[in-house]
Structure formats: C-alpha cells, structure tokens
Protein backbone atom coordinates (compact mmCIF):
# COMPACT_ATOMS: atom_id res chain seq x y z
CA UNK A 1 -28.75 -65.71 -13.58
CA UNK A 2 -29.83 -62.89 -11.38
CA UNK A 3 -28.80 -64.26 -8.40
CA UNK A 4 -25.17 -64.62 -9.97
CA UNK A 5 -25.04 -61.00 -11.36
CA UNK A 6 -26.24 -59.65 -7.55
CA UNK A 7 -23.40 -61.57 -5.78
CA UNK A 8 -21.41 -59.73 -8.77
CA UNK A 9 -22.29 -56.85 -7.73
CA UNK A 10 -21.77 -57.53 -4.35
CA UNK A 11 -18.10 -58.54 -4.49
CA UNK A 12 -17.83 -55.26 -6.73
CA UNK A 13 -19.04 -52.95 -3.95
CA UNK A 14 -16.93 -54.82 -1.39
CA UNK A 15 -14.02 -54.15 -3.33
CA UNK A 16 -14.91 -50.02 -4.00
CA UNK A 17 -14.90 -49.91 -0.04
CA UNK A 18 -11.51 -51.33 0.55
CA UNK A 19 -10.35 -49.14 -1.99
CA UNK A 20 -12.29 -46.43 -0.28
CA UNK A 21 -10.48 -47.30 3.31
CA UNK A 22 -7.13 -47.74 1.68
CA UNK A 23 -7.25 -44.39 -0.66
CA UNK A 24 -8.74 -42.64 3.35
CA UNK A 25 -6.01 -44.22 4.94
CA UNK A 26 -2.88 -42.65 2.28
CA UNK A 27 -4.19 -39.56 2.91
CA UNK A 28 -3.73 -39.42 6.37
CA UNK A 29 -1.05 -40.91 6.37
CA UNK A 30 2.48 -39.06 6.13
CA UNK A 31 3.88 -38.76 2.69
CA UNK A 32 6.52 -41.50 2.66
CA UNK A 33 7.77 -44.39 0.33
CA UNK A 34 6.54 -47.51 1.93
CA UNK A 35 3.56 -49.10 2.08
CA UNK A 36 0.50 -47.67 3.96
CA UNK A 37 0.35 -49.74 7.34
CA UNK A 38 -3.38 -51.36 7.37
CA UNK A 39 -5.97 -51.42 10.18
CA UNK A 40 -7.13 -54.52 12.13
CA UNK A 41 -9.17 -56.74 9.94
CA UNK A 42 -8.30 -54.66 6.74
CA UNK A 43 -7.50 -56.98 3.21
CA UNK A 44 -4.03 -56.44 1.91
CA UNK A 45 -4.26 -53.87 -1.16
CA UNK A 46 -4.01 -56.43 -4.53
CA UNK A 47 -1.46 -54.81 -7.46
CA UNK A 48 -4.12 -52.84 -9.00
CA UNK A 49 -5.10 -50.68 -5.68
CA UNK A 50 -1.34 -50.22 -4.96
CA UNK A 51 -0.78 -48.53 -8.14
CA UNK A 52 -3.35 -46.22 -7.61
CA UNK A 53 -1.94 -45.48 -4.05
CA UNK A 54 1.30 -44.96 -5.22
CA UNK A 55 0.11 -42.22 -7.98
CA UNK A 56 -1.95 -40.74 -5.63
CA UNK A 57 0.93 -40.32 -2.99
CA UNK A 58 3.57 -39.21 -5.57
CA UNK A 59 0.94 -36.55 -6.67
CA UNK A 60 0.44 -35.35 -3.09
CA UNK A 61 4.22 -35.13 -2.49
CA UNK A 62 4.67 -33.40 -6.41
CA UNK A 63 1.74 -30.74 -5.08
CA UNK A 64 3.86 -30.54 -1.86
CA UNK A 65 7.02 -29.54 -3.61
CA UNK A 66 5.26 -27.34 -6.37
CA UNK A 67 4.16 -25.69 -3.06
CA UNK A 68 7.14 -25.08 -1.25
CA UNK A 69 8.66 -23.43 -4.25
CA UNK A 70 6.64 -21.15 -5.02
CA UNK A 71 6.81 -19.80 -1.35
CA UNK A 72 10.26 -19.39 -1.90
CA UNK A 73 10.07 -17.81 -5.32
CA UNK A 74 7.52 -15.46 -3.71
CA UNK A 75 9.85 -14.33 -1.08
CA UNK A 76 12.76 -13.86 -3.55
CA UNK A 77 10.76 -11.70 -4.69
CA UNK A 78 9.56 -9.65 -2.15
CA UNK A 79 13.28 -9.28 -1.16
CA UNK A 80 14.40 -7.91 -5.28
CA UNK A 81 11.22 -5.61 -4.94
CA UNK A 82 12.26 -4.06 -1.44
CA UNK A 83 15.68 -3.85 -2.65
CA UNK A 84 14.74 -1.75 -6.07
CA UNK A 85 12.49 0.75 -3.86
CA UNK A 86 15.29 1.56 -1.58
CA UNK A 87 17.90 2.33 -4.63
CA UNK A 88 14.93 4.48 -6.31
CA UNK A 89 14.84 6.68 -3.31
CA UNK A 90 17.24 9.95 -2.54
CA UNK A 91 17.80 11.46 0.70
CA UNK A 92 17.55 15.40 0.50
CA UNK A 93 18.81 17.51 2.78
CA UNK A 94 19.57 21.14 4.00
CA UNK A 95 15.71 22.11 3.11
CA UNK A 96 14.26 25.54 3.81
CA UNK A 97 13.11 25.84 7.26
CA UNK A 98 9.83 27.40 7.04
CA UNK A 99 7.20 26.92 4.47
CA UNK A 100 8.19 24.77 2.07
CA UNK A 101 5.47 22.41 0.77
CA UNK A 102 5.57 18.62 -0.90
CA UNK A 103 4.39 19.85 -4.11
CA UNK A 104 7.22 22.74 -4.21
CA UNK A 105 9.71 19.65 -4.27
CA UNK A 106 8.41 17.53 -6.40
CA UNK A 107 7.58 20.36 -8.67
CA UNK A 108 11.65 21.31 -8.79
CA UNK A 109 12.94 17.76 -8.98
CA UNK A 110 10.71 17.19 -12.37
CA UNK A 111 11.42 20.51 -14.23
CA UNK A 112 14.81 20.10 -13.52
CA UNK A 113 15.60 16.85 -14.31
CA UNK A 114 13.33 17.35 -17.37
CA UNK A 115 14.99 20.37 -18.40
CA UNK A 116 18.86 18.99 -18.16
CA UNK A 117 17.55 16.03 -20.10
CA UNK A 118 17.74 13.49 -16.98
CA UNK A 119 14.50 11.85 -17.17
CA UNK A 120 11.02 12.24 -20.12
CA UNK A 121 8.12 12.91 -17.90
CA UNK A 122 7.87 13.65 -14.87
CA UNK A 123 10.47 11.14 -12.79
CA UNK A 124 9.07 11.69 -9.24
CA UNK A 125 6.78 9.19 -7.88
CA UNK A 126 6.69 9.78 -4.26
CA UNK A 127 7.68 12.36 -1.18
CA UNK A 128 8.16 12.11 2.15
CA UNK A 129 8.80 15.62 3.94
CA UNK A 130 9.66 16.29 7.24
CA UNK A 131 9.17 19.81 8.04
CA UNK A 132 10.86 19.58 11.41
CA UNK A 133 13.95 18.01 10.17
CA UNK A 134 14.01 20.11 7.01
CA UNK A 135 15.14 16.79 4.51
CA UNK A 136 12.78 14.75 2.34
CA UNK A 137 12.68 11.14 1.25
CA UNK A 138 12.68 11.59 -2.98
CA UNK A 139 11.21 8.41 -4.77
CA UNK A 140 11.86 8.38 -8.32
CA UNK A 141 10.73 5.98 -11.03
CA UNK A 142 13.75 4.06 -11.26
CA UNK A 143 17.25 3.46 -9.60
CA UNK A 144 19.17 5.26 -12.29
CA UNK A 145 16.81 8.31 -12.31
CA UNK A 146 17.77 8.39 -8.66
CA UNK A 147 21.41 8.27 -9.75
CA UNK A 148 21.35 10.80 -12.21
CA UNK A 149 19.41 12.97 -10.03
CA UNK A 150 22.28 12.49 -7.11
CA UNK A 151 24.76 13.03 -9.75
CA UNK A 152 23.99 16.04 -11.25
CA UNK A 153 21.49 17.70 -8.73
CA UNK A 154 23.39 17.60 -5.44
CA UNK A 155 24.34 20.97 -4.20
CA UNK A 156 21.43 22.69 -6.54
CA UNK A 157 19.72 25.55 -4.86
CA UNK A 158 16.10 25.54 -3.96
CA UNK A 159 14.47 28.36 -1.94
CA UNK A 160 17.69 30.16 -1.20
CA UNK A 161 19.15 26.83 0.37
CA UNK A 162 22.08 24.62 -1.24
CA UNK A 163 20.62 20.93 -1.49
CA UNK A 164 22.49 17.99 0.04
CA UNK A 165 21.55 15.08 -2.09
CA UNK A 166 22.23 11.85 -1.39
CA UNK A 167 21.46 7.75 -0.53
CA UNK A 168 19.29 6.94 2.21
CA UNK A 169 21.08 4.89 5.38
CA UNK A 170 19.04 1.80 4.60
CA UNK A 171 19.98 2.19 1.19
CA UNK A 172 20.38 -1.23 -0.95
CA UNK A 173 21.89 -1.68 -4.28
CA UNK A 174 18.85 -3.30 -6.77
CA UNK A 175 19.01 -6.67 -7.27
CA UNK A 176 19.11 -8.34 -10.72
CA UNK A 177 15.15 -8.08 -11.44
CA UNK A 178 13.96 -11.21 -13.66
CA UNK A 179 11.74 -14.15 -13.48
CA UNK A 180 11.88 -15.98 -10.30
CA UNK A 181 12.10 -19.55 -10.16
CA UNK A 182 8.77 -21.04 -8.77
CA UNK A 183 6.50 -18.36 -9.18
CA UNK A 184 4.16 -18.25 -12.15
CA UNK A 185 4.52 -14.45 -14.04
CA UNK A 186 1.40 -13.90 -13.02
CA UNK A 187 1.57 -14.10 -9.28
CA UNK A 188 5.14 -11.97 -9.78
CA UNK A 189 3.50 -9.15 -11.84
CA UNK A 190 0.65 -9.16 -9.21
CA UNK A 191 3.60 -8.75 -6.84
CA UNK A 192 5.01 -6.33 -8.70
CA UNK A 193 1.82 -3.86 -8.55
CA UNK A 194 1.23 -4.68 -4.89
CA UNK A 195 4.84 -3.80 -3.80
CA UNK A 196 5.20 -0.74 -6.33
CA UNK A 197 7.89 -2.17 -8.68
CA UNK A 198 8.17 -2.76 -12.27
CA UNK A 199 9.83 -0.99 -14.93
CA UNK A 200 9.49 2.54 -15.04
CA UNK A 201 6.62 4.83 -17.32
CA UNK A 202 7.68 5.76 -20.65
C-alpha cells in the first residue's frame, strides 16, 4: 500500500512540473492563438493543461488591452485639460510702463468683474506679467469667466492706460470635458488636480 501511494505521488509531481514548464513556456511566449510550440523531450499538454493555458493567455492579452486603453484615455485627457487652460487664459495688453505690480492686476480684474456681476469670488487664478513688454497672461477660473471678462472688460482703463484684452495666439477652444473612455475616474480626477483643471470654485 505505501509503495503504491509513493509512486502516486510520484506521477503527481511529474505532472505539476510539466505543467510548471508549459505555464513558463506561455509566458514567454508571444501572445498568439495557437498552440505553445514545446521543447525537445517535452510531453504534449493533455486537455486539462490546455485549458488552463488558454485562460491564462486570454487573461494576459485582456490585461494587454485593458492596458493600452487606458494609455489612450490618459492622453485624451491630457489633450481636453491643455485645451481648457488655454481658453481660461486672456492676453492683456497696453499695460503701464513703469511700476505696475502682479497683485495691482489681479486686484482690478476681481473687483471688477465682481462688481459688474461677471464672476462670485474672486475669478483670477493665475498671472503672468512681463514688465518689459508691458502685457500679462490673465488665468481665470473658467473659459467663460475669460469670455465675459474679454467681453465686457476690453478697453477698461487701469493706471491711466486703455486695456487691450484679448485671446492668447496659442489659444484653443475647450474641448467637451467628460469621462474618458479607459481611464478609471479616479486616475482622471488625479489628472485633473495635477494639470490644474476641473470645474471652477463656487
């Protein structure tokens, strides 16, 4: 009886190392239909083992594709978020050419898109000034905050000099900004944050 159950357990561990070679073998192999091409001196996988090969494989090739789209899905988005940044921004020119500061700016965009009821809070999120060129780079909180503030703001006098408001060159009309197929809403709000998008304050 003992001697029986041993050579059991032999045949038993035989067959866990072809499966072992085989299962080795699919992974390095490319991810195709046919059957896995065996080494010299290697037993031909029985019905059971090919089963399991076959789910294996189709799961590798499933985890490939789940892969590849999100990649894409991730640089969809990347492309709505750069898009929406450029249409929040707002070229101003004809500054003052001596000492006007960043916080003079953003100080006269807020009040006075607050006070003609164009925005509630304060609608300016970023400012780049350029001192020598005497214009400004104007980010607001949202695309049609930067509209509104083209619309009704252009020509507006600040310091004694007549604003010339308007889009930036690279300007880009926003994008439709929704979900984005093959990327999980968590990995597209944690885009969202990193690239500075999103909807705007209330």
């Amino acid at each position: 009886g003992r001697k029986s159950r041993a050579g059991g357990g032999g045949e038993l561990d035989n067959e866990r190392r072809a499966n072992a070679r085989l299962l080795a073998q699919a992974v390095l192999s490319p991810v195709g239909g046919g059957q896995p091409t065996l080494g010299a001196g290697m037993p031909a996988p029985n019905s059971y083992q090919m089963q399991g090969l076959q789910g294996m494989m189709g799961s590798v090739a499933n985890t490939h594709q789940v892969f590849g789209q999100s990649l894409l899905g991730a640089n969809q988005l990347k492309i709505q978020l750069e898009a929406e940044k450029k249409a929040r921004r707002i070229h101003v020119g004809n500054l003052p050419s001596k000492g006007t500061k960043e916080s003079e700016i953003k100080e006269f965009f807020n009040e006075s898109m607050k006070q003609m009821g164009l925005a509630v809070g304060d609608p300016v999120k970023d400012i780049y000034y350029n001192a020598t060129g005497n214009f400004a780079f104007v980010e607001m909180r949202s695309p049609e905050e930067a509209t509104r503030c083209i619309q009704s703001l252009d020509g507006s006098e600040f310091q004694g000099s007549k604003l010339k408001l308007s889009r930036p060159p690279d300007y880009t009309q926003a994008l439709s900004f929704g979900p984005v197929a093959g990327l999980p809403q968590a990995g597209m709000q944690q885009l969202q944050g990193m690239m500075g998008g999103g909807a705007p304050p209330p």
